[in-house]
N, C-alpha and C. Protein backbone atom coordinates (compact mmCIF):
# COMPACT_ATOMS: atom_id res chain seq x y z
N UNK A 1 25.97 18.70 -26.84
CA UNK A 1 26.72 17.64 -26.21
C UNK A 1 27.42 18.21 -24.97
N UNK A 2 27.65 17.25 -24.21
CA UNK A 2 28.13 17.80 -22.33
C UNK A 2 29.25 18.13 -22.80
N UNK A 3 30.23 18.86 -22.26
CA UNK A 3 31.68 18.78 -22.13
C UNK A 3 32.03 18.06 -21.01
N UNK A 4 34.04 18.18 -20.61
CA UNK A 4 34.17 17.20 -20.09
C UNK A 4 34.00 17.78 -18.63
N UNK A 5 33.60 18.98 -18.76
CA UNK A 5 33.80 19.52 -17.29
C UNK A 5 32.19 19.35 -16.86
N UNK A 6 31.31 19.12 -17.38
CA UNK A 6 29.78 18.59 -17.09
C UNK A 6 29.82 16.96 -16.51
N UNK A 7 30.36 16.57 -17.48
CA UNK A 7 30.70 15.26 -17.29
C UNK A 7 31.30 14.86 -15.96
N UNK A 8 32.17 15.54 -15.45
CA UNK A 8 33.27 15.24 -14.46
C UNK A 8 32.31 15.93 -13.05
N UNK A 9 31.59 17.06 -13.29
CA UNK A 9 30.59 17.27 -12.26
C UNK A 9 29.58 16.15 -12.26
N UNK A 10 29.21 15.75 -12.75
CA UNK A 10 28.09 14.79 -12.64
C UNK A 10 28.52 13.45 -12.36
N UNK A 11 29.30 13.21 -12.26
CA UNK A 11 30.44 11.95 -11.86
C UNK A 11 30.68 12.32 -10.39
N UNK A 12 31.07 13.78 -10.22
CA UNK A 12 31.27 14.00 -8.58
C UNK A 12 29.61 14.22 -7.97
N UNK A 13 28.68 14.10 -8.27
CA UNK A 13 27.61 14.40 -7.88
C UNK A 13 26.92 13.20 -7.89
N UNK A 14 27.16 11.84 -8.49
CA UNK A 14 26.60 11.06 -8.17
C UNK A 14 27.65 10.03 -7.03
N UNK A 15 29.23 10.30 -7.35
CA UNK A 15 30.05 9.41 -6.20
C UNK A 15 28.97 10.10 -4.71
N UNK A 16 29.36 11.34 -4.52
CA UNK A 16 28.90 12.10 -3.46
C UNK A 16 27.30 11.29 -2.76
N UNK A 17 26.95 10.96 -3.89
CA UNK A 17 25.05 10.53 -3.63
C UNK A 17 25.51 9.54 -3.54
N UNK A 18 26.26 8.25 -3.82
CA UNK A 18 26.47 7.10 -3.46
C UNK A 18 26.83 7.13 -2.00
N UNK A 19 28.07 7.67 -1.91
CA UNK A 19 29.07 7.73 -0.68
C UNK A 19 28.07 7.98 0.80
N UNK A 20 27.01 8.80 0.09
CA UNK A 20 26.07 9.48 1.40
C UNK A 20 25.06 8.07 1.56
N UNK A 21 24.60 7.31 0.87
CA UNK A 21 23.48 6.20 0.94
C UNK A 21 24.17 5.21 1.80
N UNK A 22 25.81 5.16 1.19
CA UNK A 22 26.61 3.82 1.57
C UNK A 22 26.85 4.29 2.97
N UNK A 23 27.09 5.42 3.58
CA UNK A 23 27.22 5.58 4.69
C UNK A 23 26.41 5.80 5.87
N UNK A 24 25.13 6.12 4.91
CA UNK A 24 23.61 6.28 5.86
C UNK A 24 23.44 5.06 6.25
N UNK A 25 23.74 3.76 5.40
CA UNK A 25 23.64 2.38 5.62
C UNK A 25 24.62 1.70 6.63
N UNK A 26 25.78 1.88 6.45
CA UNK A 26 26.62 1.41 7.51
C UNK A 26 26.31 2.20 9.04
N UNK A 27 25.70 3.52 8.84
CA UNK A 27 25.18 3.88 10.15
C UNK A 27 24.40 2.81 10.60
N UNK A 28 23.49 2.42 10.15
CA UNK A 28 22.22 1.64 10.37
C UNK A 28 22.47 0.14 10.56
N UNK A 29 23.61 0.12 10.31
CA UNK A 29 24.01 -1.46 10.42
C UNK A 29 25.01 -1.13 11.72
N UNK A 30 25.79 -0.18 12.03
CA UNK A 30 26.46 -0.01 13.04
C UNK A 30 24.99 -0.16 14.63
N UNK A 31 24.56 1.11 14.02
CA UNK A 31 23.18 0.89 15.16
C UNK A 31 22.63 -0.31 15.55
N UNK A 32 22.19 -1.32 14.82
CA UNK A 32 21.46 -2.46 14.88
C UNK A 32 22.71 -3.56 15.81
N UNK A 33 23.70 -3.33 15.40
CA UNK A 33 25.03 -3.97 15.75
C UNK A 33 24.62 -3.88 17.27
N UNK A 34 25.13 -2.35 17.19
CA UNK A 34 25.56 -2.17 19.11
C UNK A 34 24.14 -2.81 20.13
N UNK A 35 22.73 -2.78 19.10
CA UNK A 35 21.54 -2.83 19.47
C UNK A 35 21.53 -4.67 20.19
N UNK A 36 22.17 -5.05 18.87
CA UNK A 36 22.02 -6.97 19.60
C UNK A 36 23.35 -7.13 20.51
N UNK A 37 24.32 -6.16 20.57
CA UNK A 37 25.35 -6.75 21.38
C UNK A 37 24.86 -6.30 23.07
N UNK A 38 24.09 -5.26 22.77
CA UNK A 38 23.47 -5.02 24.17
C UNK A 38 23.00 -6.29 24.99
N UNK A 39 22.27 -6.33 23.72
CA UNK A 39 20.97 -7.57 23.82
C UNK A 39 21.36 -9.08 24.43
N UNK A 40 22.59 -9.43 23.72
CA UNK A 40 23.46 -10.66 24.28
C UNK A 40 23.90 -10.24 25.65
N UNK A 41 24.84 -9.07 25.74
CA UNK A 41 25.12 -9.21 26.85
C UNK A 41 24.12 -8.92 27.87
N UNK A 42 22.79 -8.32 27.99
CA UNK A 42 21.90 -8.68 28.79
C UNK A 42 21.65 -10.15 29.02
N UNK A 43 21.65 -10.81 28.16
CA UNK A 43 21.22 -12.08 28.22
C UNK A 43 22.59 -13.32 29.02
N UNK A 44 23.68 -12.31 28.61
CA UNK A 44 24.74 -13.05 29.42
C UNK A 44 25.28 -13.24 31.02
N UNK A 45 24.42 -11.70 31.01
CA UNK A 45 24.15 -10.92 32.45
C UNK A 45 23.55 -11.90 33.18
N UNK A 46 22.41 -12.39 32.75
CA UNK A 46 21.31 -13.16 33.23
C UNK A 46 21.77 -14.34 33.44
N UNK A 47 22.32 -15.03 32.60
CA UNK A 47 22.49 -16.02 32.58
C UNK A 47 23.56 -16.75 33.76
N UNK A 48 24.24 -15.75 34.23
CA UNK A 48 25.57 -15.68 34.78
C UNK A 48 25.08 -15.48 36.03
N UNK A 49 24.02 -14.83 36.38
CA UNK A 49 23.01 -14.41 37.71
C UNK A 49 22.49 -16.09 38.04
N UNK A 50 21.94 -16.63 36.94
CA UNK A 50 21.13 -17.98 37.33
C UNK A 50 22.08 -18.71 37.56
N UNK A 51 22.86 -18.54 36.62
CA UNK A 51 24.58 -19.84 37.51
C UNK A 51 24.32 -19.43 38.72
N UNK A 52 24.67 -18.29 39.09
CA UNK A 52 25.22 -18.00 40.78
C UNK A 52 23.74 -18.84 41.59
N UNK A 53 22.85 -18.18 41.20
CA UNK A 53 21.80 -18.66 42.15
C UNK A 53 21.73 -20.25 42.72
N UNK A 54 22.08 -20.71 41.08
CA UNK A 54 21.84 -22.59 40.95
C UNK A 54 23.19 -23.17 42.11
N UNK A 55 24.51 -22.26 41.33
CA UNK A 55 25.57 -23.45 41.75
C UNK A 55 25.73 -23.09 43.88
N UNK A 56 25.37 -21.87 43.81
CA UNK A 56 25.22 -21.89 45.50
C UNK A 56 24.56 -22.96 46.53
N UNK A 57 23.19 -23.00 46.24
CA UNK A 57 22.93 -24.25 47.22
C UNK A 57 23.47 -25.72 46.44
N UNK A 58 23.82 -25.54 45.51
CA UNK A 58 24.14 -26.84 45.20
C UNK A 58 25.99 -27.12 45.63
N UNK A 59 26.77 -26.03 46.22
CA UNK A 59 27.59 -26.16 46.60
C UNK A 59 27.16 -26.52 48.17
N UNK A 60 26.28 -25.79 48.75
CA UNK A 60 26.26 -26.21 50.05
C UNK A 60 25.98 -27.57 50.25
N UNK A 61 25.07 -27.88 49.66
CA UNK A 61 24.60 -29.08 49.73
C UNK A 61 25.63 -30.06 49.27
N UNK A 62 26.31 -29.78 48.99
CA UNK A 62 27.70 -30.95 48.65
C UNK A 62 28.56 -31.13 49.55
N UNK A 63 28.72 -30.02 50.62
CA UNK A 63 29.19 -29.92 51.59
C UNK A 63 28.53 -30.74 52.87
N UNK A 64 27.14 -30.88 52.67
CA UNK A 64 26.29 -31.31 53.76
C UNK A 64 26.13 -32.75 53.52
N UNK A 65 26.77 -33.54 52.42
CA UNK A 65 26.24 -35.10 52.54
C UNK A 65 27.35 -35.69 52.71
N UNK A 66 26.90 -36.99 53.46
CA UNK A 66 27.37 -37.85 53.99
C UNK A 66 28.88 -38.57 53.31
N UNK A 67 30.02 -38.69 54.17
CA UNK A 67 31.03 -39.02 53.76
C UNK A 67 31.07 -40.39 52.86
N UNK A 68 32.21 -40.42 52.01
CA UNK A 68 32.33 -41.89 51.46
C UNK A 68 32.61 -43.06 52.64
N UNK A 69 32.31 -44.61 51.92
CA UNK A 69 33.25 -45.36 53.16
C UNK A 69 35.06 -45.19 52.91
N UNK A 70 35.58 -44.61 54.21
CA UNK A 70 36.28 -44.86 54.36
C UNK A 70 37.20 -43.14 54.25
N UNK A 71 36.20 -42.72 54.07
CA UNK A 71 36.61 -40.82 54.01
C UNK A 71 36.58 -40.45 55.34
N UNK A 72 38.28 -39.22 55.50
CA UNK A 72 37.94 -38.82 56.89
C UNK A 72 37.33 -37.85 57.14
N UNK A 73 36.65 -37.35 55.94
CA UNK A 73 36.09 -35.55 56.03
C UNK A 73 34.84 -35.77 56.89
N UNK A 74 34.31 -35.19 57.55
CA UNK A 74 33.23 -34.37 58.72
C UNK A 74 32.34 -33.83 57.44
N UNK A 75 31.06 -34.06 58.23
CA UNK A 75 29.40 -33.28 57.35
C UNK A 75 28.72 -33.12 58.87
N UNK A 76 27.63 -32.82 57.99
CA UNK A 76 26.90 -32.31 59.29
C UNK A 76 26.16 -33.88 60.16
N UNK A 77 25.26 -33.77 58.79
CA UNK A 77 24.83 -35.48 59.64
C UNK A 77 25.63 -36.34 59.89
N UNK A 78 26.92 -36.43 59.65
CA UNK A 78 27.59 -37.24 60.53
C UNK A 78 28.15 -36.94 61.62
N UNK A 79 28.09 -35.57 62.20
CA UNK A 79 28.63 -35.18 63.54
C UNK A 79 28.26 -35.93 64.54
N UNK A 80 28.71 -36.25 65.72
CA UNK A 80 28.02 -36.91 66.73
C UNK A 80 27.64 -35.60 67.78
N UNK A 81 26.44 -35.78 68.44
CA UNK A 81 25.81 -34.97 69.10
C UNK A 81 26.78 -34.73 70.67
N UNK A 82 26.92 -33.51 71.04
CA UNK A 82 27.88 -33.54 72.09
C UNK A 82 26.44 -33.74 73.13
């Protein structure tokens, strides 16, 4: 029969083998983590690039049409030709 000092090694020898699996795993879940946050923020990158591209001419072009009735703001086609 074990004694208690067999016993108490083999108790520290399997926490030890747990502790090492549970932490090989949270590595691997840490990795995968940083792996999709890359991933979003590439994708946020992008996304933030196509705003700029879109809302630019669509700012100019808001600038370039024709006043309301009765607006005193200046556009282009409404300039009069000197």
């Amino acid at each position: 029969m074990a004694g208690r000092n067999e016993v108490r090694a083999g108790k520290a020898y399997v926490e030890i083998a747990l502790r090492d699996k549970v932490q090989g795993g949270l590595r691997r879940v840490a990795t995968r983590l940083r792996a999709f946050g890359s991933t979003v923020g590439a994708i946020g990158a992008g996304l933030a690039g196509a705003g700029t591209v879109i809302a630019g001419p669509l700012a100019w072009a808001n600038g370039r049409r024709e006043p309301s009735p009765g607006s005193r703001t200046r556009c282009w086609p409404c300039d009069p030709v000197p």
